[in-house]
Protein backbone atom coordinates (compact mmCIF):
# COMPACT_ATOMS: atom_id res chain seq x y z
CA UNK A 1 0.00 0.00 0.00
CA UNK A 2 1.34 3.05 -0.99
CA UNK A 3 2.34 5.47 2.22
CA UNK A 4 0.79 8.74 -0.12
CA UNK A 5 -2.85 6.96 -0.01
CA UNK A 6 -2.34 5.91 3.34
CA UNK A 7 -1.60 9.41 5.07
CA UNK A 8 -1.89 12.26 2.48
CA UNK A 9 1.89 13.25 2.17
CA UNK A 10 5.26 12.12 2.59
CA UNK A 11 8.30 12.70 5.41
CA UNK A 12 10.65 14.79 3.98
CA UNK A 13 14.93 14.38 3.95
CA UNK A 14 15.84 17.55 5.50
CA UNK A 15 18.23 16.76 8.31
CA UNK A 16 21.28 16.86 8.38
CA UNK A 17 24.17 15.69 9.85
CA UNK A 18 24.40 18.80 12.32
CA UNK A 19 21.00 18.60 13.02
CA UNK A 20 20.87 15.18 13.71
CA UNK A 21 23.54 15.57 16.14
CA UNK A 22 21.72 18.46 17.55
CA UNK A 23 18.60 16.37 18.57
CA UNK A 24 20.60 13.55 19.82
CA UNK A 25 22.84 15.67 21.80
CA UNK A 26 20.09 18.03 22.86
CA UNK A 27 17.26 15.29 24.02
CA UNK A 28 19.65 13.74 26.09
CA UNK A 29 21.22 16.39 27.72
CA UNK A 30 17.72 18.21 28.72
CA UNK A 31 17.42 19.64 31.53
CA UNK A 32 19.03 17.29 34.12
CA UNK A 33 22.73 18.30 32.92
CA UNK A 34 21.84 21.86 34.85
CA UNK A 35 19.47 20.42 37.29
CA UNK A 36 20.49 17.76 38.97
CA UNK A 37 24.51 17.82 39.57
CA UNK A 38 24.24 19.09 43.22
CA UNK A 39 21.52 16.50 44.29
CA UNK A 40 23.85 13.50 41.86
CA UNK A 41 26.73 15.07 44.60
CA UNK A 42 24.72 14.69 47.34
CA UNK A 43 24.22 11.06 46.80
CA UNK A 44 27.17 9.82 44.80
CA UNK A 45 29.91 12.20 45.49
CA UNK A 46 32.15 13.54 42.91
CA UNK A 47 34.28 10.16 42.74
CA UNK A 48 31.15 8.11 42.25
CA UNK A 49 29.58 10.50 39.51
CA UNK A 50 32.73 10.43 37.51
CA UNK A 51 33.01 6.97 37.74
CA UNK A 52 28.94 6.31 37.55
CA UNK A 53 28.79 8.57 34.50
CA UNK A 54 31.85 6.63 32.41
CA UNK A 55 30.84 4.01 33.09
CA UNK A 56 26.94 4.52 32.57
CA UNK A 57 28.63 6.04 29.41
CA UNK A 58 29.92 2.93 28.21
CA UNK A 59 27.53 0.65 28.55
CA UNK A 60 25.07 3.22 26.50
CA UNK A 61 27.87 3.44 24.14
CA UNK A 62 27.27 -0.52 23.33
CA UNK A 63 24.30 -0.20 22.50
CA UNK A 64 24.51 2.78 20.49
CA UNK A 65 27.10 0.57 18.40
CA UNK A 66 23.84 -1.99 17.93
CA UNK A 67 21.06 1.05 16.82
CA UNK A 68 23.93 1.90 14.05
CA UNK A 69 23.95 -1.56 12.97
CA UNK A 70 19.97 -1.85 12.50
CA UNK A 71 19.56 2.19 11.63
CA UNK A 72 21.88 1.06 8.24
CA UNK A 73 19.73 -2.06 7.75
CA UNK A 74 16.33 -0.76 8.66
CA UNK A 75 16.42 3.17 7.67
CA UNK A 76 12.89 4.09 8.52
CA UNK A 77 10.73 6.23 10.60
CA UNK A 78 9.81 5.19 13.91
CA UNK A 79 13.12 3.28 15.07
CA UNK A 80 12.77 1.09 18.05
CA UNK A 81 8.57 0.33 17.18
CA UNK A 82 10.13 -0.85 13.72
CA UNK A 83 12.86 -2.18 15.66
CA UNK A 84 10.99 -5.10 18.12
CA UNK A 85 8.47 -5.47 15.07
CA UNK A 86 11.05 -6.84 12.33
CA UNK A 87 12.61 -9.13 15.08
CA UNK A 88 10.05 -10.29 17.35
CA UNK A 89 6.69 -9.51 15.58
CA UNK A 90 3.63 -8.17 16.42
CA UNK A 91 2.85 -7.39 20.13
CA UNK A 92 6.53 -6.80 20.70
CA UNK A 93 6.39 -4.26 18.03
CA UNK A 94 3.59 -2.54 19.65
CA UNK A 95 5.48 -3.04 23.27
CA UNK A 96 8.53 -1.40 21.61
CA UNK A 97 6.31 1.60 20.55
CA UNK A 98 3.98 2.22 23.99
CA UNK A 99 7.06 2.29 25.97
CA UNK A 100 8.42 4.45 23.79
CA UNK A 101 5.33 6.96 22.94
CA UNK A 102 4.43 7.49 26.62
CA UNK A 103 8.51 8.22 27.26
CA UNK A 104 9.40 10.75 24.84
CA UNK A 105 5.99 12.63 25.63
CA UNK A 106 6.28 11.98 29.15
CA UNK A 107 9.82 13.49 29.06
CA UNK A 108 9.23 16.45 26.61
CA UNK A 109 6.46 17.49 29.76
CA UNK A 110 8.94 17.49 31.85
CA UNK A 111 10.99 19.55 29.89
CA UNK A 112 8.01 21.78 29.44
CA UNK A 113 7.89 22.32 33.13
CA UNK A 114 11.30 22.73 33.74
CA UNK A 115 10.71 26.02 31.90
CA UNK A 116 8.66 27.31 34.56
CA UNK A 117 11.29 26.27 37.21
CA UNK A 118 14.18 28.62 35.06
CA UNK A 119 11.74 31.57 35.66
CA UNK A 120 10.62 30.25 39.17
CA UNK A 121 14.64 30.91 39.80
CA UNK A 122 15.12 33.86 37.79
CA UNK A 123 11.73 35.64 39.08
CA UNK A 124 10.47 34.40 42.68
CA UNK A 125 8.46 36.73 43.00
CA UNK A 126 6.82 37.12 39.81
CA UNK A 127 6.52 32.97 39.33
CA UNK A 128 5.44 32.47 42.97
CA UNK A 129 2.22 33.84 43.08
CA UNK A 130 -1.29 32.98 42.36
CA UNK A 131 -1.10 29.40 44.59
CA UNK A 132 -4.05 26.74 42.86
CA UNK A 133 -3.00 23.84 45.04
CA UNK A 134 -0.41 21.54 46.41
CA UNK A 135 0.94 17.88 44.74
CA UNK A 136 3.02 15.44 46.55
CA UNK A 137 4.36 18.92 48.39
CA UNK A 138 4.66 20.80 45.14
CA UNK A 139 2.67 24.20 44.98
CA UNK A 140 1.43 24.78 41.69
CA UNK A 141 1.47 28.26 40.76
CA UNK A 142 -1.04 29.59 37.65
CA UNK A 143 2.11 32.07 36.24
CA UNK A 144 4.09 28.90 35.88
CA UNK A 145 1.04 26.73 34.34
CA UNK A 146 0.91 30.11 31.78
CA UNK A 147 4.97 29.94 30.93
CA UNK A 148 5.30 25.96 30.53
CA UNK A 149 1.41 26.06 27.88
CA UNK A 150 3.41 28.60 25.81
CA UNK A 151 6.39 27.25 25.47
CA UNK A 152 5.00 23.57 24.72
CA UNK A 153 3.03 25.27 22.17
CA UNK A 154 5.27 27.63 20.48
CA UNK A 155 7.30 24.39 19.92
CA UNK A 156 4.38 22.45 18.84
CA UNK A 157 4.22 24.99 15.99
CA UNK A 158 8.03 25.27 15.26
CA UNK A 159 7.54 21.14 15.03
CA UNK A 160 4.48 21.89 12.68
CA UNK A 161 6.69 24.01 10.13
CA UNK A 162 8.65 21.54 8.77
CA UNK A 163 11.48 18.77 9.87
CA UNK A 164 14.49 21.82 8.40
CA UNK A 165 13.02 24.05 10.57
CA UNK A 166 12.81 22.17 14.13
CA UNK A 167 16.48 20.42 12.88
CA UNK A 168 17.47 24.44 12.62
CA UNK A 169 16.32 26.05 15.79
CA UNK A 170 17.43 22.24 17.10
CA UNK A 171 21.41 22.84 16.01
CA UNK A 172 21.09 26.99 17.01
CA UNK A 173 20.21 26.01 20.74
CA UNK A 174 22.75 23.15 20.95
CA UNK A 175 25.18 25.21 19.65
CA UNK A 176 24.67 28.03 22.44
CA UNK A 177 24.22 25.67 25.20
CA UNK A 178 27.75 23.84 24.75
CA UNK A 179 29.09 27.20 25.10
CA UNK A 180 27.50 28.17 28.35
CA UNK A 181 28.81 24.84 29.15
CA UNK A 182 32.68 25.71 28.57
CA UNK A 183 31.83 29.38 30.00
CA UNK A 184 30.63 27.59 33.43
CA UNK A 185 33.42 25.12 33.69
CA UNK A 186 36.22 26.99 32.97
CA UNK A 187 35.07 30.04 34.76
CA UNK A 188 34.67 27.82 38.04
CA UNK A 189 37.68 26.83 37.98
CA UNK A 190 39.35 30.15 37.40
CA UNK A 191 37.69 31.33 40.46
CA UNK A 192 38.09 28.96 42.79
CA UNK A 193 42.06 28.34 41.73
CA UNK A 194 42.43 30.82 44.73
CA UNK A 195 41.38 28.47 47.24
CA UNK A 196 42.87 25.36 45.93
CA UNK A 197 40.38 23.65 44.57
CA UNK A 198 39.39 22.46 47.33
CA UNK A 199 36.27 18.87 47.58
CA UNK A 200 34.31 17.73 49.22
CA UNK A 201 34.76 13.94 50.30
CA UNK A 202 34.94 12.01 46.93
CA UNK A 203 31.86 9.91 48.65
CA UNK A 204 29.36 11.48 50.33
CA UNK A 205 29.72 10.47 54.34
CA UNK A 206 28.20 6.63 54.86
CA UNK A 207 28.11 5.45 51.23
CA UNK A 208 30.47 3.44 50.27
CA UNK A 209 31.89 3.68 46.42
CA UNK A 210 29.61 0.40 45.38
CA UNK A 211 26.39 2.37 45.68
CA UNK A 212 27.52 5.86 44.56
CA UNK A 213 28.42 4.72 41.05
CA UNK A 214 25.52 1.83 40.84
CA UNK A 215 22.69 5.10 41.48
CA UNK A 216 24.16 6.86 38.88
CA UNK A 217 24.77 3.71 36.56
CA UNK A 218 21.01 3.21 36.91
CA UNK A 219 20.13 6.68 35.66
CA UNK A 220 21.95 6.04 32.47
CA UNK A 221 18.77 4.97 31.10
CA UNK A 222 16.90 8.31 31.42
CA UNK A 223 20.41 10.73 31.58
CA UNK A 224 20.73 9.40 28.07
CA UNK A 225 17.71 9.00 26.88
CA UNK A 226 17.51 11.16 23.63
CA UNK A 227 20.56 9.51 21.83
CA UNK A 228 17.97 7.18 20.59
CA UNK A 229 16.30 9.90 18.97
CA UNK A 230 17.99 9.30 15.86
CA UNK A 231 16.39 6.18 14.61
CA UNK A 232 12.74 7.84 14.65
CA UNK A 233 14.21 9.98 12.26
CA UNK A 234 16.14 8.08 9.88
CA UNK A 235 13.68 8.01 7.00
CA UNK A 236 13.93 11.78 7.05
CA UNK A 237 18.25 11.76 6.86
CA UNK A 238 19.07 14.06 3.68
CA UNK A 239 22.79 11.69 4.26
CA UNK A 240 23.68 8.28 3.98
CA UNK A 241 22.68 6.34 7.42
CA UNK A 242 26.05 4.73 7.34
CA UNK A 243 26.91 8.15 9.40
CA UNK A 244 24.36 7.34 11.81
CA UNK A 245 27.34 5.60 13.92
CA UNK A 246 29.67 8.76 13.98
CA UNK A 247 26.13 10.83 14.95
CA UNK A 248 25.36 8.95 17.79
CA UNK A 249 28.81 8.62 19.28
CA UNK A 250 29.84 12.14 19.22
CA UNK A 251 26.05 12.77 20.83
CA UNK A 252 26.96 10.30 23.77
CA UNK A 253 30.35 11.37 24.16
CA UNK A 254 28.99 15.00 23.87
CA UNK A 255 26.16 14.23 26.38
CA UNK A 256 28.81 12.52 28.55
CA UNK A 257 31.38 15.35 28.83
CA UNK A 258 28.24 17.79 29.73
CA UNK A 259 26.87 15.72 32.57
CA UNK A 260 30.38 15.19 34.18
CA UNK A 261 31.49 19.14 33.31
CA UNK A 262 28.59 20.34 35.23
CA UNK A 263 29.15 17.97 38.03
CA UNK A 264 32.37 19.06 38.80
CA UNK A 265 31.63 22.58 37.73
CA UNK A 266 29.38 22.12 40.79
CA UNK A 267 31.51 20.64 43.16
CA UNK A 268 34.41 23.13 42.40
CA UNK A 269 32.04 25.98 43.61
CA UNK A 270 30.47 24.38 46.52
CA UNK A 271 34.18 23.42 47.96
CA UNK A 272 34.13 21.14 50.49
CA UNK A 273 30.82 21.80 51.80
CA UNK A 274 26.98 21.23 49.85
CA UNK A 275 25.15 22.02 53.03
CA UNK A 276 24.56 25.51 52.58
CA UNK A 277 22.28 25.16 49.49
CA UNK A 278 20.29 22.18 50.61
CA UNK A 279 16.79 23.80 51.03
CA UNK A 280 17.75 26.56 47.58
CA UNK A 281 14.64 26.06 44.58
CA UNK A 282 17.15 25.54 42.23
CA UNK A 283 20.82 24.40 44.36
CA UNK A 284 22.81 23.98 41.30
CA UNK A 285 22.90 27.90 40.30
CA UNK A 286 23.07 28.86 43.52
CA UNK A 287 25.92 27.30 44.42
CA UNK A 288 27.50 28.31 41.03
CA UNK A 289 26.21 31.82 40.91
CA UNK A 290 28.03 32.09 44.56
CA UNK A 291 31.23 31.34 43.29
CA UNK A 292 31.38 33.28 40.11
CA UNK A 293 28.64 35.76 41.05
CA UNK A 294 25.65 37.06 39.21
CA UNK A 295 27.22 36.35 35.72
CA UNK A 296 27.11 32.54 36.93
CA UNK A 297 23.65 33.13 37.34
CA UNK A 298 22.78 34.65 33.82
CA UNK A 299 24.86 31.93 32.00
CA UNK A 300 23.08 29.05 34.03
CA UNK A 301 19.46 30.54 33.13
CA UNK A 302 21.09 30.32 29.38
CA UNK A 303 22.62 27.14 29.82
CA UNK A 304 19.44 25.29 30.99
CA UNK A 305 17.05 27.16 28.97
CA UNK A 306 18.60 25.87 26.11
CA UNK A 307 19.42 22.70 27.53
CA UNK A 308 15.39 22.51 28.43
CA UNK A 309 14.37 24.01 24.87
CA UNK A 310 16.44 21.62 23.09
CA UNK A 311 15.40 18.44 25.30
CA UNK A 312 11.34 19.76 24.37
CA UNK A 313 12.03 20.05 20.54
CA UNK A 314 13.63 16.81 20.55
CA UNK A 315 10.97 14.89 22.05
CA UNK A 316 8.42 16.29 20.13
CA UNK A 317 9.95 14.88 16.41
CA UNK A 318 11.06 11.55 17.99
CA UNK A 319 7.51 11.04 19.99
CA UNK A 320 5.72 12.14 16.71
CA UNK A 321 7.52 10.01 14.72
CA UNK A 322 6.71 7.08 17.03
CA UNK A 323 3.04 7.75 17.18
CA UNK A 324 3.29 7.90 12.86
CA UNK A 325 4.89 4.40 12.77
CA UNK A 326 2.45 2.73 15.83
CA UNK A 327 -0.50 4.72 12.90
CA UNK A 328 0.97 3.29 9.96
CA UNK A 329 0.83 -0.34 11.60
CA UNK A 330 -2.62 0.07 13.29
CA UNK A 331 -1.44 0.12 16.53
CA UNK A 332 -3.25 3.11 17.42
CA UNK A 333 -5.63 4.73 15.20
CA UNK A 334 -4.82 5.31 11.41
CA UNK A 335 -5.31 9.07 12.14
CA UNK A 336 -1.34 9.56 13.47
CA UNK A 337 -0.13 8.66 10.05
CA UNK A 338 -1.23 11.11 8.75
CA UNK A 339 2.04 13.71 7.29
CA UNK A 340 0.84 17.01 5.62
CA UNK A 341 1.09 17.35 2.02
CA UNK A 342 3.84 20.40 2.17
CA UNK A 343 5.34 20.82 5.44
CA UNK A 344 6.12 16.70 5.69
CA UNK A 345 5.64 16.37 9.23
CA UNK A 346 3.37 13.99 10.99
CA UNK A 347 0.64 16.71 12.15
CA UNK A 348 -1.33 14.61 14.22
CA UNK A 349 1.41 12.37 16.16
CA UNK A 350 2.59 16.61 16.90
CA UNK A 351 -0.43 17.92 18.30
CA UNK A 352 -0.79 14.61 20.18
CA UNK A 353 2.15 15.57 22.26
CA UNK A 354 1.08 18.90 22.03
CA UNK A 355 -2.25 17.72 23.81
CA UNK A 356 -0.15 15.71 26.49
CA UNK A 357 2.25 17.69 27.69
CA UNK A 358 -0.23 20.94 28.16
CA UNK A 359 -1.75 18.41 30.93
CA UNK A 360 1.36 18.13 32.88
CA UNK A 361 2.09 21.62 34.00
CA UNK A 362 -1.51 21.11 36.27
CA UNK A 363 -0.01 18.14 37.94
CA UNK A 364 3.04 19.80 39.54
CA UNK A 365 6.29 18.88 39.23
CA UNK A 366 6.78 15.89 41.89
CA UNK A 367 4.08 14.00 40.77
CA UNK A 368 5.42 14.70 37.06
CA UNK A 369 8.36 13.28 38.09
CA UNK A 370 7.26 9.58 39.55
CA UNK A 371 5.93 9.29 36.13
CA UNK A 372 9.03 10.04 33.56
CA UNK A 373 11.25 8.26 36.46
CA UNK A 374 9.49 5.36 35.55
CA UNK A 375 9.69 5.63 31.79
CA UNK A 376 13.48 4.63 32.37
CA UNK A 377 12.29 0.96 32.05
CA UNK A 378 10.37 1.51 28.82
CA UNK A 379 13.15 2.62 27.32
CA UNK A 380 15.50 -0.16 28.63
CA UNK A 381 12.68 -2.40 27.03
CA UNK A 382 13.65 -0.61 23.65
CA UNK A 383 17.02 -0.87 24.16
CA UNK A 384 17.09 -4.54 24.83
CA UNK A 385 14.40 -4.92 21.36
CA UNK A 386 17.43 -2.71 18.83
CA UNK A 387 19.81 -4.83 20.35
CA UNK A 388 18.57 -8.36 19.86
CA UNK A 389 17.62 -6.98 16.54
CA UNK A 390 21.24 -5.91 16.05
CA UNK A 391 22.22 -9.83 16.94
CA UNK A 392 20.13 -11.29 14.57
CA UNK A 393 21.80 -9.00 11.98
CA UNK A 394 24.76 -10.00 12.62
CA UNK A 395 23.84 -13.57 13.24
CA UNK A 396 22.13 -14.04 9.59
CA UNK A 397 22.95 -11.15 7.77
CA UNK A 398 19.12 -10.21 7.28
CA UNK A 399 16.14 -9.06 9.55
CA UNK A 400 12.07 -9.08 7.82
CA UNK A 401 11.57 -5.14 6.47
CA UNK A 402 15.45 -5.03 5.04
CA UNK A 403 15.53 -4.12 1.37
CA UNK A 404 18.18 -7.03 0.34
CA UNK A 405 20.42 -9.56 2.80
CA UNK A 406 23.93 -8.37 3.85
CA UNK A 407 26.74 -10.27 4.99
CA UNK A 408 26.68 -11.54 8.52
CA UNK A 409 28.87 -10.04 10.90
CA UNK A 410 29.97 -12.12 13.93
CA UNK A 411 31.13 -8.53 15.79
CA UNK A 412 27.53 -7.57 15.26
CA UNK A 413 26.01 -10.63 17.17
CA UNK A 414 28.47 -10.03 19.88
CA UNK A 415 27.63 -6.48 20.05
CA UNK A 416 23.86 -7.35 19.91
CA UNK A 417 24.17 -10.00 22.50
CA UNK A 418 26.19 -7.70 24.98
CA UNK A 419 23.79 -4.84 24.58
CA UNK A 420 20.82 -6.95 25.54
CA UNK A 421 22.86 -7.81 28.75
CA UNK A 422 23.25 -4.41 29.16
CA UNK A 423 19.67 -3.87 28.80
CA UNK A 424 18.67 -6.25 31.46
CA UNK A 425 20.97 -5.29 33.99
CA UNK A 426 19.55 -1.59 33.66
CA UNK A 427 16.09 -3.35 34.35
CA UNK A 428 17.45 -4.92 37.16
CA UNK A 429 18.92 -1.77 38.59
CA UNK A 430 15.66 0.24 38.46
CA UNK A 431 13.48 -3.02 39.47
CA UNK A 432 15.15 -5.17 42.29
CA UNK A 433 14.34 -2.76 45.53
CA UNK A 434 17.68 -4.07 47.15
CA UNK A 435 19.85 -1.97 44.59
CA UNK A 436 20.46 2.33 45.42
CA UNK A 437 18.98 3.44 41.91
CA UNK A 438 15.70 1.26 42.15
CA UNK A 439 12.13 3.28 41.17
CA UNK A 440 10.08 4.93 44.30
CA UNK A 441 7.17 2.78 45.20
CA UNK A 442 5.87 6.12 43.45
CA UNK A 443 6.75 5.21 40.23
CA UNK A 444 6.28 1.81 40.12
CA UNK A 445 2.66 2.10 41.27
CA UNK A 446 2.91 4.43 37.91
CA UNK A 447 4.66 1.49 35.92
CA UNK A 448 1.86 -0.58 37.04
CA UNK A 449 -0.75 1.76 35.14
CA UNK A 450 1.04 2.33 32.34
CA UNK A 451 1.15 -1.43 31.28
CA UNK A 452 -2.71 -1.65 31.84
CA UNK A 453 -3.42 1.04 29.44
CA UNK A 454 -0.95 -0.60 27.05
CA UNK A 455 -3.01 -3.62 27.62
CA UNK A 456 -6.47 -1.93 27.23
CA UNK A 457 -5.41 0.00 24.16
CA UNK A 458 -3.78 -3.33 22.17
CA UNK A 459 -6.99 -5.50 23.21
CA UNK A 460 -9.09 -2.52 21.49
CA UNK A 461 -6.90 -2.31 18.60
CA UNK A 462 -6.37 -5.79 18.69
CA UNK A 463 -8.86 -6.50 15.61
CA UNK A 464 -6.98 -3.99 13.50
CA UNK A 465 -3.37 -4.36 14.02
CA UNK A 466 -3.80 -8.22 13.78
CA UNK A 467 -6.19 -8.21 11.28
CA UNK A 468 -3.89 -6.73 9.03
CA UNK A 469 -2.13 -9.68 6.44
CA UNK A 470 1.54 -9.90 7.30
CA UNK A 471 2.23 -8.03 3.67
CA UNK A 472 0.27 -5.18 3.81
CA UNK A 473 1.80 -4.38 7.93
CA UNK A 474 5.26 -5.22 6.20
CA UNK A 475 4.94 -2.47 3.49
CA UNK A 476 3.12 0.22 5.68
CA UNK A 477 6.14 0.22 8.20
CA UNK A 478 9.00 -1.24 5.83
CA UNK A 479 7.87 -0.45 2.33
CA UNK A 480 9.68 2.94 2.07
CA UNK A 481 12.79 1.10 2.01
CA UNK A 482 11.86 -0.39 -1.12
CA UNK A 483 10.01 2.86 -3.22
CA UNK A 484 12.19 5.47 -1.77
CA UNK A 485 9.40 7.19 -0.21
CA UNK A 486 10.06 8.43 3.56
């Protein structure tokens, strides 16, 4: 079945390499880079989030090597949902894409939301007014519900103008952020070279190294999050996707150098003492900002505004391109395959996410985030799905969907079969209570709702997506890779 009757238009190749880059760099970075470093220090010390982080690092790494392998086999929209479908079938195809669809929206709210906590920092007063009601200890605040709506819609309609213009604004805001980046971590050190440099305890007092590195090992998962990005995009790649390995190495090592630059950036400033910022809204600039003074202030707001803007944009063209793929296979209605005639863009699967994340802002920010902590395991569930597709790529040289067979590759298997170790031990980190990085009861009481809606939405689609013959699900999801049509 041709994709043109099916949805009304075509994706478009207009990204390139720099752009690609951008959203893989820029959805996993986020927020969290500026965020989160004092509270990482507070738990793991600077010894264990060094050590968590290259490590953590690594083992990503791995599996990156296995969604190069099936992005160069298998270069189509939707990545992992096509992923689980050519090597599992069905239901694990549709696994592969609700983990997936409720993660990438689930995180692009959160980035929405961090918005309102750069202008809860920069503006107290202004931000903290207007009280609606408390979450889980969270005051929600109508100024902030106003700021998060308009920036998840102005992206919405940047999203809606085309894949060259998100890939552009995409590339602009990485390129800005990795400078604040350098600016912070160079100008921390300058200023605390006075005083030695002095640290605090490479271990925070009464955990031992073991569990430092292991709870930030098992946020590798969500810190990197956003790599993955690039395979929902690959049918829209104006370049070969043999540079789709290159792409998503740089973006990890990229991602990598952020996380640890702002950790230490952190822990030069605070000294040998994190105390004094404990109870701050946002510790992480304070403590920076009170090294380097209010310059450290303006370049943090900069730094994570563009770390937040570029971790919403992201999310929005990987979760659309999801929701296009789960539309094309009947999965969820037909309606999210639709792609507008000139723009190229899936227009639905956009507004869907649009839709989604102007409901999070109401929910505060705690309760937000027991649901996106749990979306870590989704996307270890994807992970483990590329990389036993990866194997059997490398095992016999051809995977259902794949234009023609290539030669098998024995590093490929072993690449494949490593990452879906890899895969499992990050479930096992977030799942087994006795380990320091397992979910809140919080979020697993989440977990536990999001796989009965999964189940209640593939029982009601059940007659659809299975009703389908094998051929004409092959060519809605695969066929592109035959007729050249994105």
């Amino acid at each position: 079945m041709n994709e043109k009757k099916q949805t009304g238009g075509s994706l478009l190749k207009g990204l390139s390499e720099g752009a690609v880059f951008a959203i893989a760099l820029g959805a996993a970075v986020g927020w969290g880079a500026f965020v989160l470093p004092y509270s990482w220090l507070t738990t793991s010390g600077w010894l264990g989030v060094l050590v968590g982080f290259a490590i953590g690092g690594g083992l990503i790494a791995v599996i990156a090597v296995n969604y190069a392998v099936v992005i160069k086999a298998l270069p189509v929209a939707g990545g992992g949902v096509a992923f689980a479908l050519s090597a599992l079938g069905r239901v694990h195809g549709f696994i592969s894409g609700w983990c997936l669809a409720l993660a990438y929206s689930g995180i692009a709210a959160l980035n929405g939301s961090a918005i309102a906590l750069v202008f809860r920092h920069a503006f107290p007063s202004l931000m903290m007014q207007g009280e609606l009601y408390v979450i889980a200890g969270w005051s929600v605040y109508w100024p902030e519900i106003i700021v998060s709506s308009f920036a998840i819609v102005v992206f919405g309609l940047i999203n809606m103008k085309g894949i060259r213009v998100s890939g552009g604004v995409q590339l602009l805001a990485c390129i800005v952020m990795l400078a604040a980046v350098v600016a912070l971590f160079f100008a921390t050190i300058f200023c605390a070279l006075p005083g030695g440099l002095r640290l605090a305890p490479p271990t925070p007092t009464g955990v031992d190294m073991w569990s430092a590195v292991v709870t930030i090992v098992a946020f590798a998962p969500w810190a990197y999050v956003g790599f993955d990005t690039v395979p929902q995009t690959a049918a829209e790649f104006n370049f070969s996707p043999r540079r789709a390995f290159a792409l998503l190495m740089w973006g990890i090592g990229a991602a990598t150098a952020i996380y640890v630059a702002m950790a230490m950036a952190t822990a030069f400033a605070a000294a040998d003492s994190l105390e004094p910022w404990a109870h701050e809204v946002w510790p992480t600039a304070s403590v920076i900002s009170h090294l380097i003074g209010p310059i450290g202030d303006i370049i943090m707001i900069i730094a994570v505004a563009m770390g937040v803007l570029t971790g919403l944009n992201g999310f929005y063209v990987a979760a659309s391109r999801v929701l296009l793929v789960m539309g094309r296979a009947k999965m969820v209605p037909e309606f999210f395959a639709w792609v507008s005639r000139k723009q190229g863009v899936p227009y639905v699967g956009i507004l869907a996410v649009m839709f989604l994340c102007l409901i999070a802002p109401w929910f505060g920010r705690q309760a937000l985030l027991w649901v996106v902590d749990m979306t870590s395991v989704g996307i270890a569930v994807t992970y483990f799905y590329t990389s036993y597709c990866s194997y059997r790529i490398g095992r016999f040289g051809f995977v259902p969907g794949m234009a023609e067979k290539i030669p098998a590759s024995i590093v490929a298997a072993i690449f494949g079969v490593i990452g879906c170790i890899n895969s499992v031990g990050f479930l096992a980190l977030l799942l087994i209570p006795a380990f320091p990085g397992a979910l809140r009861v919080e979020s697993l009481v989440a977990l536990c709702v999001w796989f009965i809606a999964g189940v209640a939405v593939l029982g009601f689609r059940w007659r659809s997506f299975y009703g389908q013959p094998g051929e004409q699900l092959h060519d809605a999801v695969f066929g592109s890779l035959q007729s050249g049509d994105g």
